[in-house]
C-alpha atoms as a PDB file:
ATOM      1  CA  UNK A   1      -4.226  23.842 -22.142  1.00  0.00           C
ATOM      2  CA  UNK A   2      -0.648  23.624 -21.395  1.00  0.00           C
ATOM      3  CA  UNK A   3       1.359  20.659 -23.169  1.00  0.00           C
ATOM      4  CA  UNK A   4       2.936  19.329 -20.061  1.00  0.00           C
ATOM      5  CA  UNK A   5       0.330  16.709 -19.280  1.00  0.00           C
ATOM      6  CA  UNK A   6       2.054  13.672 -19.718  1.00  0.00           C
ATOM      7  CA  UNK A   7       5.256  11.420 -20.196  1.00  0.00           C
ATOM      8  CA  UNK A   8       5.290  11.791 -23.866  1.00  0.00           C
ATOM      9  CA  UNK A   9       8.943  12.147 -25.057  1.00  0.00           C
ATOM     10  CA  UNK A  10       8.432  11.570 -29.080  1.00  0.00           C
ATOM     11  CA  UNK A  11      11.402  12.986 -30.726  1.00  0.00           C
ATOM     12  CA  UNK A  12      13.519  13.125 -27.817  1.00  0.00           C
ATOM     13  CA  UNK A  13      16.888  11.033 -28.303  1.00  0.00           C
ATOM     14  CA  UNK A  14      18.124   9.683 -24.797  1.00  0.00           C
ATOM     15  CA  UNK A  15      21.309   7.730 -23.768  1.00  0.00           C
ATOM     16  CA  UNK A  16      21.169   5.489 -21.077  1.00  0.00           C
ATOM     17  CA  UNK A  17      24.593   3.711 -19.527  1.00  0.00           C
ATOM     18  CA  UNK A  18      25.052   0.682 -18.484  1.00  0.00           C
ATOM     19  CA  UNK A  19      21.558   0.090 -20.369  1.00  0.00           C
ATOM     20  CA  UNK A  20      22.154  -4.110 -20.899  1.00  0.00           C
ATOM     21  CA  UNK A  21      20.673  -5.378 -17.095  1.00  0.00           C
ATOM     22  CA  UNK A  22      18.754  -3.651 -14.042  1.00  0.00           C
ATOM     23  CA  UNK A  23      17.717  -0.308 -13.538  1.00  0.00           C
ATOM     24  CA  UNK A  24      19.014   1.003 -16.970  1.00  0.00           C
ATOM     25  CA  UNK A  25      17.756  -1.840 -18.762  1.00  0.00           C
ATOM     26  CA  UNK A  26      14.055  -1.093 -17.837  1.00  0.00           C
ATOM     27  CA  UNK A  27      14.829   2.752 -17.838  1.00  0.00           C
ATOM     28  CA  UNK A  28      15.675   2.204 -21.766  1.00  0.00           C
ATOM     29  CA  UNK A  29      12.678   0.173 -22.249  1.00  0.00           C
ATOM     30  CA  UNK A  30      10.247   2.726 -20.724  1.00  0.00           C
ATOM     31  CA  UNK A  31      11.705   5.399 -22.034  1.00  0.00           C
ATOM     32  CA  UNK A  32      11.172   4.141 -25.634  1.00  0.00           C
ATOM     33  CA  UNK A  33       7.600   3.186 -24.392  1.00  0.00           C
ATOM     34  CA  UNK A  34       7.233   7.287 -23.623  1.00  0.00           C
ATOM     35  CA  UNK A  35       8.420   7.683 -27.382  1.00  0.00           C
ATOM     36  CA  UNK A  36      12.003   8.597 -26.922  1.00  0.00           C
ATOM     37  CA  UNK A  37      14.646   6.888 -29.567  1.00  0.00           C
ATOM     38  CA  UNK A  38      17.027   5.251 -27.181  1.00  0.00           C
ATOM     39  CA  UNK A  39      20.603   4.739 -27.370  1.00  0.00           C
ATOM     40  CA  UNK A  40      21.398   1.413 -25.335  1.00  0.00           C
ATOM     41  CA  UNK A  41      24.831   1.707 -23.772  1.00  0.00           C
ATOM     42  CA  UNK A  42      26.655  -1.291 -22.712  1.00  0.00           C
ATOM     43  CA  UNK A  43      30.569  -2.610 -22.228  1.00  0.00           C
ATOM     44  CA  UNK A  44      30.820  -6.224 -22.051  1.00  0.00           C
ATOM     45  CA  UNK A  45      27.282  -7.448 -22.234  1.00  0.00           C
ATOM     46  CA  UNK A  46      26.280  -7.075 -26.121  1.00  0.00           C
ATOM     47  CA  UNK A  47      24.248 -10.230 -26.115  1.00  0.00           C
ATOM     48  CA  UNK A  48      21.928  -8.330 -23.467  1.00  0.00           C
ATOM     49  CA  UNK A  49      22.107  -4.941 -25.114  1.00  0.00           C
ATOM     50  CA  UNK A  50      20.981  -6.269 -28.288  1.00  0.00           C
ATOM     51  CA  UNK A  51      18.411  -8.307 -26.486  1.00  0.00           C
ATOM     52  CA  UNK A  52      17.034  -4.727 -25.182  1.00  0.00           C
ATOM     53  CA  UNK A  53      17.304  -3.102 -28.675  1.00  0.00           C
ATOM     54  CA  UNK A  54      15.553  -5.614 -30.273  1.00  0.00           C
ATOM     55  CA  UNK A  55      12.465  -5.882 -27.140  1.00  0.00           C
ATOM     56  CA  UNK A  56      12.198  -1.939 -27.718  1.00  0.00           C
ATOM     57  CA  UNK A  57      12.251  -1.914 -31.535  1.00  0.00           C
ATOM     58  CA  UNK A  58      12.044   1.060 -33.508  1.00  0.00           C
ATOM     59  CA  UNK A  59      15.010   3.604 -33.510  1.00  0.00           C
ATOM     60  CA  UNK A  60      16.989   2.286 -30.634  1.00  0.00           C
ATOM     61  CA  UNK A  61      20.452   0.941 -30.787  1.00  0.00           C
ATOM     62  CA  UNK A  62      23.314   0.063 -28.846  1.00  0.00           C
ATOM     63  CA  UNK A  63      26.287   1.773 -28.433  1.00  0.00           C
ATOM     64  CA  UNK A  64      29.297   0.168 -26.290  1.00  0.00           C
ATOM     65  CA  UNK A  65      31.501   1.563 -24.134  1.00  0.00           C
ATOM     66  CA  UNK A  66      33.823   1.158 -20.903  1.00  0.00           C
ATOM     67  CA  UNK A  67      32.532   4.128 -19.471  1.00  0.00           C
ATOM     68  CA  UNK A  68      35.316   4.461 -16.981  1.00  0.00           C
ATOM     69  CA  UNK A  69      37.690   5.020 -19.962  1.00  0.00           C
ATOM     70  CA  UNK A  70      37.529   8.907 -20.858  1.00  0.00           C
ATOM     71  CA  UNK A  71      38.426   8.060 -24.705  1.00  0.00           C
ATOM     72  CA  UNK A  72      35.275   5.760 -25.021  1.00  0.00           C
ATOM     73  CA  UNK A  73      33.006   8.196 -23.457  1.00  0.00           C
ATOM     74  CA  UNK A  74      34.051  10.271 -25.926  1.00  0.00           C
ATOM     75  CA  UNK A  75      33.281   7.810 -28.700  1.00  0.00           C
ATOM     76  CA  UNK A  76      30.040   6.964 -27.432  1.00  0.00           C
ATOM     77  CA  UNK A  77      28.506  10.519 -27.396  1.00  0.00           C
ATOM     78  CA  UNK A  78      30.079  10.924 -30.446  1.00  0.00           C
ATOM     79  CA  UNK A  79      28.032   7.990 -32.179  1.00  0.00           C
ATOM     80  CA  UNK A  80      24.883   9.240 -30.996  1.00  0.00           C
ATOM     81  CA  UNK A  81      25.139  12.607 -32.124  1.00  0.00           C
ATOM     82  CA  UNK A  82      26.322  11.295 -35.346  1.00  0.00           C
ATOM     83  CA  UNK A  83      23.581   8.709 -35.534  1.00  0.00           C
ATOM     84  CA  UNK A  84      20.746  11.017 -34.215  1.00  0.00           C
ATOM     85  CA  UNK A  85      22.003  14.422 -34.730  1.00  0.00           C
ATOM     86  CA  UNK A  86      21.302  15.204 -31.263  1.00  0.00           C
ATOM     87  CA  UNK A  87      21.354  14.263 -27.350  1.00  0.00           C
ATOM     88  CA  UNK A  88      18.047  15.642 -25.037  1.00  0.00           C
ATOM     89  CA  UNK A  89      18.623  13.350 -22.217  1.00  0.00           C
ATOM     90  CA  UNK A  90      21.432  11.782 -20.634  1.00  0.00           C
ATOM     91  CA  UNK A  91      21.069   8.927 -18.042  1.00  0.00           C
ATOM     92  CA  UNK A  92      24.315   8.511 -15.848  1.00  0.00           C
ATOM     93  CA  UNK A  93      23.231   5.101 -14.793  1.00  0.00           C
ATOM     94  CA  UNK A  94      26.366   2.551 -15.335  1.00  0.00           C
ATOM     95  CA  UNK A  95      28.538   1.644 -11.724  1.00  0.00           C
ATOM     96  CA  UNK A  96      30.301  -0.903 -10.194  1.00  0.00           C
ATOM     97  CA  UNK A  97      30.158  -2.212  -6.297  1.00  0.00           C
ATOM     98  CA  UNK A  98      32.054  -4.430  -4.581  1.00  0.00           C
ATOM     99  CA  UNK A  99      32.910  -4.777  -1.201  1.00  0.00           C
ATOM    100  CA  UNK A 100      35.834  -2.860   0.400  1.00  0.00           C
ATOM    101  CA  UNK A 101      35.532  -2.621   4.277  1.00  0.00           C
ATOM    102  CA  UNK A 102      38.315  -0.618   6.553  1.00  0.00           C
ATOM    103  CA  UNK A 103      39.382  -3.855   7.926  1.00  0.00           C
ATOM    104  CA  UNK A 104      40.889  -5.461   4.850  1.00  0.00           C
ATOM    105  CA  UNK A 105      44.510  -6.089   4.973  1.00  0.00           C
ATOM    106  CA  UNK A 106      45.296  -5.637   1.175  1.00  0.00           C
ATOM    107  CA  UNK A 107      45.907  -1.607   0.541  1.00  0.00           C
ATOM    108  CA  UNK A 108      46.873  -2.528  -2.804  1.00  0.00           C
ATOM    109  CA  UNK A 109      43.211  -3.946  -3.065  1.00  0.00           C
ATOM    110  CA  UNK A 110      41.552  -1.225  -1.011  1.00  0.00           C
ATOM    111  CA  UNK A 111      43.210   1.532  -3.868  1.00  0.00           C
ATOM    112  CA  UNK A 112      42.193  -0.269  -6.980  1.00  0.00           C
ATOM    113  CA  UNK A 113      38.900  -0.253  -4.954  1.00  0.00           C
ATOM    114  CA  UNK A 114      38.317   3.047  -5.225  1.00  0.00           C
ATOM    115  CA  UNK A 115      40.200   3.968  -8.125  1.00  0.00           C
ATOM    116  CA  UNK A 116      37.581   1.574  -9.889  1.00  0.00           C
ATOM    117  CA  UNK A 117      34.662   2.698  -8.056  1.00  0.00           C
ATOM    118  CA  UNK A 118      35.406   6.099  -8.899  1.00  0.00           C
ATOM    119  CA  UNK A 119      36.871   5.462 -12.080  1.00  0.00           C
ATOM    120  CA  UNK A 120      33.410   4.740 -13.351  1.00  0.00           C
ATOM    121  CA  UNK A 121      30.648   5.772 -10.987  1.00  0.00           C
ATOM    122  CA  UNK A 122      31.699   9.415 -10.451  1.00  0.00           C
ATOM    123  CA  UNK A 123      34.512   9.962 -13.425  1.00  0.00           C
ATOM    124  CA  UNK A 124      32.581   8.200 -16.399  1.00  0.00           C
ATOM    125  CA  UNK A 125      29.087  10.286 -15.483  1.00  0.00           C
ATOM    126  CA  UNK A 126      30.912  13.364 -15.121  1.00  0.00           C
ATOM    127  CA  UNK A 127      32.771  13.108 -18.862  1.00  0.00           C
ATOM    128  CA  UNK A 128      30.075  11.656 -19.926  1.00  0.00           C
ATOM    129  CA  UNK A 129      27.579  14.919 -19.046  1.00  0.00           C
ATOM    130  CA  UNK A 130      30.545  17.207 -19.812  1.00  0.00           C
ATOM    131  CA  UNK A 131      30.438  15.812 -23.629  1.00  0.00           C
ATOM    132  CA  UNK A 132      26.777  15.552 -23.522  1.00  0.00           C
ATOM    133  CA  UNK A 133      26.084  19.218 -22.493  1.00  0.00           C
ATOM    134  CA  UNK A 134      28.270  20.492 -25.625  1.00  0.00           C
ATOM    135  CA  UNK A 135      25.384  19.294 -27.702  1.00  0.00           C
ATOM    136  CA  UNK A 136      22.760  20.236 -25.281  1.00  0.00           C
ATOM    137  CA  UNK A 137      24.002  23.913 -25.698  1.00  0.00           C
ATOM    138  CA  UNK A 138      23.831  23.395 -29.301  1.00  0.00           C
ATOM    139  CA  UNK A 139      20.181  22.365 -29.591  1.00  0.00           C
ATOM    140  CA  UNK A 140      19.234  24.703 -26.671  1.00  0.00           C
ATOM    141  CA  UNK A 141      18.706  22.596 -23.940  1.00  0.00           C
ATOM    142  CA  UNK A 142      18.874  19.016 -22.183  1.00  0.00           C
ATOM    143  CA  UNK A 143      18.681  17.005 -19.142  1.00  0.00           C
ATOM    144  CA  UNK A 144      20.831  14.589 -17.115  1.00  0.00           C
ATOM    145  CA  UNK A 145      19.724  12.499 -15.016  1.00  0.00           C
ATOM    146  CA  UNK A 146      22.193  10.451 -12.512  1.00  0.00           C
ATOM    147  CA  UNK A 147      21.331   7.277 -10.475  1.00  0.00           C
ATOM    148  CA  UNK A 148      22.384   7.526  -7.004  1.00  0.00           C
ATOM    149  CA  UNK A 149      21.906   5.729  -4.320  1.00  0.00           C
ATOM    150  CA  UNK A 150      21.027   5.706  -0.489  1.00  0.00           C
ATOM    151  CA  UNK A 151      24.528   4.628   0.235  1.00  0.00           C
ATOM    152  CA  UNK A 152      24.711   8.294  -0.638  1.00  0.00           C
ATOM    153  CA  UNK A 153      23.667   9.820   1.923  1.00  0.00           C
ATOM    154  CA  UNK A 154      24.047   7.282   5.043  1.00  0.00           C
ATOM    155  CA  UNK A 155      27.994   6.087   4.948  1.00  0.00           C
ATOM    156  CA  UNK A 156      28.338   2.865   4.333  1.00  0.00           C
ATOM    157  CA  UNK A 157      30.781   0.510   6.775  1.00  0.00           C
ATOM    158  CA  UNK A 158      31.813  -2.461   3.793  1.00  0.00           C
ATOM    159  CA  UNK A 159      31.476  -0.648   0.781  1.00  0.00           C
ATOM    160  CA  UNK A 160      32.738   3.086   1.583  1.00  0.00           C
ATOM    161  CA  UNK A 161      34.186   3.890  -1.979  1.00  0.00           C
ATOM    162  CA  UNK A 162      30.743   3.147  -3.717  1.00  0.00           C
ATOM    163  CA  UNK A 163      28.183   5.652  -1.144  1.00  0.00           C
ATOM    164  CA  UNK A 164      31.573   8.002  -1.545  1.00  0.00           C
ATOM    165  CA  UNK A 165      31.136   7.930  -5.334  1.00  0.00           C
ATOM    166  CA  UNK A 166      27.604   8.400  -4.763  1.00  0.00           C
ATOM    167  CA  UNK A 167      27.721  11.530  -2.341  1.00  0.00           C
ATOM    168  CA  UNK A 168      30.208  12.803  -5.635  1.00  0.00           C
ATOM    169  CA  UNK A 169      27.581  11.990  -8.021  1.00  0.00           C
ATOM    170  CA  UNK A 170      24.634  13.508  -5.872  1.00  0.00           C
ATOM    171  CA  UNK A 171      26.844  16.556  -5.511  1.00  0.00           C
ATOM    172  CA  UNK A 172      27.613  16.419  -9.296  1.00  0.00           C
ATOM    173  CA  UNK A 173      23.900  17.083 -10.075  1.00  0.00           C
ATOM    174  CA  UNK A 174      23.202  20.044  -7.863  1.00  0.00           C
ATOM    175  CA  UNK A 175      26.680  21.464  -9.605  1.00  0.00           C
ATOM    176  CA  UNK A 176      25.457  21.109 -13.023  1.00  0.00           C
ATOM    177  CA  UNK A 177      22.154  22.270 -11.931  1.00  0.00           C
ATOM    178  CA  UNK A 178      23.825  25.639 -10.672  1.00  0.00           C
ATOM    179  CA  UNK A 179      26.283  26.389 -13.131  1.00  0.00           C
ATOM    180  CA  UNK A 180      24.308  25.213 -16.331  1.00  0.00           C
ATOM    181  CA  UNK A 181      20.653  25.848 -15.963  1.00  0.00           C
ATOM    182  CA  UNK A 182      21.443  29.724 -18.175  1.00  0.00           C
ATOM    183  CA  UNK A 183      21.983  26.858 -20.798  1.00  0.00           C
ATOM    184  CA  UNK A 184      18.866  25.430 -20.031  1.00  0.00           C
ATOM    185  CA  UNK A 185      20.100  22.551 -18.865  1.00  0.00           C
ATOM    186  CA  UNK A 186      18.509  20.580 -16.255  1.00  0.00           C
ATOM    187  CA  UNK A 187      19.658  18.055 -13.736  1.00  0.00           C
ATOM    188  CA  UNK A 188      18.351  15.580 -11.688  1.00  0.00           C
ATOM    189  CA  UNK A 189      19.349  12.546  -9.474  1.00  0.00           C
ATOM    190  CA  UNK A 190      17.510   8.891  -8.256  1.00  0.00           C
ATOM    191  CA  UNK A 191      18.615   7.442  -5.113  1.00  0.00           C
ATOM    192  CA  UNK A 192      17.518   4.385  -4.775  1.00  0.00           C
ATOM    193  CA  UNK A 193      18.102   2.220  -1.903  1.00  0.00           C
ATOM    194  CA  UNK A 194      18.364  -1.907  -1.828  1.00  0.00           C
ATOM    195  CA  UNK A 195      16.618  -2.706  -5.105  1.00  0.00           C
ATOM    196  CA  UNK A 196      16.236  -6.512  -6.882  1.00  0.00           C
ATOM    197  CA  UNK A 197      19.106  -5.959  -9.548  1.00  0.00           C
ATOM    198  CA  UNK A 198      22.110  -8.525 -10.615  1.00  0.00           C
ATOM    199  CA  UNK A 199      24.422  -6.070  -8.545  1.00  0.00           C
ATOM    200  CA  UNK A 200      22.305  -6.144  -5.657  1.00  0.00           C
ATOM    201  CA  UNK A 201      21.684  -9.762  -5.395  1.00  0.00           C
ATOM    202  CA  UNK A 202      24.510 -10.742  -3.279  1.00  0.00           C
ATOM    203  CA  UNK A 203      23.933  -8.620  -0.448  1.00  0.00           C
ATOM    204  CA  UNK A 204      20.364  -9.489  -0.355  1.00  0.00           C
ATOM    205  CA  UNK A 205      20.905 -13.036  -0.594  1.00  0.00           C
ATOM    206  CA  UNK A 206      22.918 -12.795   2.618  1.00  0.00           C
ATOM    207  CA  UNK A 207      20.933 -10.161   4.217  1.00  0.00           C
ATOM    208  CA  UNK A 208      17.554 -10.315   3.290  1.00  0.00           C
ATOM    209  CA  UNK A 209      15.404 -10.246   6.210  1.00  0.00           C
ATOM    210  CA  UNK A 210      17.290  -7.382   7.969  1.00  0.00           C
ATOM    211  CA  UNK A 211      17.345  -5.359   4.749  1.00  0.00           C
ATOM    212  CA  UNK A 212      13.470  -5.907   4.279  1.00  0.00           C
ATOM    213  CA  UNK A 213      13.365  -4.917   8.214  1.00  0.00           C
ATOM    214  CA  UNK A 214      14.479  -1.660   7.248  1.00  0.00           C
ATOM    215  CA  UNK A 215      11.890  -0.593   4.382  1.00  0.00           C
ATOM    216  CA  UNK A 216       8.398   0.500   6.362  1.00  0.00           C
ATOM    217  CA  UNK A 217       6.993  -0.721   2.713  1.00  0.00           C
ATOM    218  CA  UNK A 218       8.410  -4.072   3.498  1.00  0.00           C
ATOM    219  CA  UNK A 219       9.666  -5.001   0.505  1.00  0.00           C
ATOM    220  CA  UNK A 220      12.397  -4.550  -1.860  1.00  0.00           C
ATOM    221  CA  UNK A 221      12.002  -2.016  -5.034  1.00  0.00           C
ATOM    222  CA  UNK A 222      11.833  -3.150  -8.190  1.00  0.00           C
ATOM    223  CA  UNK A 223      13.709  -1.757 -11.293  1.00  0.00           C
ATOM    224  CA  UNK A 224      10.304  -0.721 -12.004  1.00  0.00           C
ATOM    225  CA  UNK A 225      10.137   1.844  -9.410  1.00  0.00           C
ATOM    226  CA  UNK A 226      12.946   3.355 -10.463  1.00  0.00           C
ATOM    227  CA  UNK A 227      12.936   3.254 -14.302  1.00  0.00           C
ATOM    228  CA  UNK A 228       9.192   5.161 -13.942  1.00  0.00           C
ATOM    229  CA  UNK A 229      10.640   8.324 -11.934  1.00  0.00           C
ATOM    230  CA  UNK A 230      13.602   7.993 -14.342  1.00  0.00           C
ATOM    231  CA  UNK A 231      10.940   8.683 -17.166  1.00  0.00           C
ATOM    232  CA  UNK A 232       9.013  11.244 -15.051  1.00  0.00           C
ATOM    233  CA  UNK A 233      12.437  13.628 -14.961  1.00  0.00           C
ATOM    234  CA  UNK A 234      13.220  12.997 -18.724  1.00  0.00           C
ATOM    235  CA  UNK A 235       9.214  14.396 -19.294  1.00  0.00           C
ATOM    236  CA  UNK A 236       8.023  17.921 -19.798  1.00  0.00           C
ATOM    237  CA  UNK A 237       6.521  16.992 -16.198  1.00  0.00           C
ATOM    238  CA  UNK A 238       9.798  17.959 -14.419  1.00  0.00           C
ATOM    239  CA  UNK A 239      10.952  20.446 -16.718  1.00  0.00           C
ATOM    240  CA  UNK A 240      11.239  22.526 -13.335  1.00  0.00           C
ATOM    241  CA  UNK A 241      12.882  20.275 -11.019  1.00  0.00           C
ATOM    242  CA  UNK A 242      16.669  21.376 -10.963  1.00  0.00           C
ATOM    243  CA  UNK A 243      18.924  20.006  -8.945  1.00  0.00           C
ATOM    244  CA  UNK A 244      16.242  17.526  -7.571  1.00  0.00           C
ATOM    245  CA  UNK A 245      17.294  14.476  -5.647  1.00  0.00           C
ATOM    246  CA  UNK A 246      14.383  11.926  -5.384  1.00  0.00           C
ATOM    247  CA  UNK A 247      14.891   8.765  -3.227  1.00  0.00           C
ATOM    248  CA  UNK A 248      13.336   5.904  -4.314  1.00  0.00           C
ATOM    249  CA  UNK A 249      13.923   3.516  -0.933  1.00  0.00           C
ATOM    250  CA  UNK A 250      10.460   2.761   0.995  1.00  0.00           C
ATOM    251  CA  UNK A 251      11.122   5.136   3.192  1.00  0.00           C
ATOM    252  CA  UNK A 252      14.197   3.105   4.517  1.00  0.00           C
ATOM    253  CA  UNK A 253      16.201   6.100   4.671  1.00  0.00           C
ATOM    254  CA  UNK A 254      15.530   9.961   5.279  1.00  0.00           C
ATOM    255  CA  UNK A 255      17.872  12.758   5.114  1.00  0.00           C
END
């Protein structure tokens, strides 16, 4: 009988950014449930990261790091590998949003925009799987998974530095997928569209009803929803998905 027949991950170490709130918080916690020891990442929020760490027990820990800042990237693989010896799975979830429409009359603003939004959506993930995939090759194998979005894949009229660091990130994963799978290294990408998170919760306060109007499920996703296909790619379930992008949206978007 083969031995891919469930999400068991026991002995598997995974890192998972921006790990203290949302989607990555509930990522790490499942992902311990599936037996993984879980590195916690987290920048300012230590309080919450330790609050994660200590709900999962066991072998996870936190680990911080501004993981727009190439040095601390650096530092943060580093302290896994040391800690753990190793690094199976990577989980590029940490980004920023704010809005930045075409209209604004600050270009100082709109650059630091994007040189934020890209700074850590797109730059941080890609160092951060760069670093990551030296061990991988090591060990003889790994995955990384990034968390997309929608905004992806539709352009986005208020917030068009955060789907543009998206479409980078999407495009990230089908690169790595291509160039690194003789390494036997895997990649995969979520894209989740409007989901109940801290991030999120300003646009839906405002636009709740028209957002809902747009998901034939009729409701918002939960981090739930995500964190569960998040554990699916880390399993032996999708050790043949490569260069996968699943959307997680209620079928509010198609592409």
């Amino acid at each position: 009988m083969s031995s891919k027949t469930n999400l068991d991950l026991t002995g598997k170490v995974v890192l998972v950014t921006g790990a203290s709130r949302g989607i990555g918080r509930e990522a790490a916690i499942q992902l311990a449930r599936a037996g993984a020891t879980v590195a916690v990442n987290y920048w300012r929020s230590e309080a919450a990261a330790q609050e994660v760490v200590g709900q999962i027990g066991g072998t996870a820990f936190a680990v911080a790091a501004d993981v727009a800042q190439p040095g601390e990237v650096r530092s943060m693989i580093d302290r896994v590998i040391d800690r753990c010896g190793r690094i199976d799975v990577l989980v590029n979830n940490a980004a920023t949003f704010a809005m930045n429409p075409f209209d604004g009359d600050d270009y100082e603003l709109w650059q630091q925009g994007w040189q934020r939004t890209f700074a850590l959506n797109i730059f941080g993930a890609a160092n951060a799987a760069f670093l990551a995939m030296r061990a991988m090759r090591k060990q003889g194998g790994g995955k990384i998974i990034n968390v997309a979005s929608r905004a992806a894949f539709r352009g986005e009229t208020e917030f068009a530095d955060y789907g543009a660091s998206k479409a980078a990130l999407v495009n990230l994963t089908i690169s790595i997928a291509r160039a690194c799978a003789r390494d036997n290294i895997i990649s995969s990408c979520v894209a989740p569209g409007f989901i109940a998170t801290e991030m999120a919760q300003s646009e839906l306060d405002a636009h709740y009803e028209e957002i809902v109007n747009q998901i034939p499920l009729k409701r918002v996703g939960t981090v739930g929803d995500v964190a569960g296909v998040i554990v699916f790619l880390a399993s032996p379930l999708a050790d043949y998905l490569n260069g996968t992008i699943v959307d997680v949206n209620g079928g509010s978007w198609f592409h």
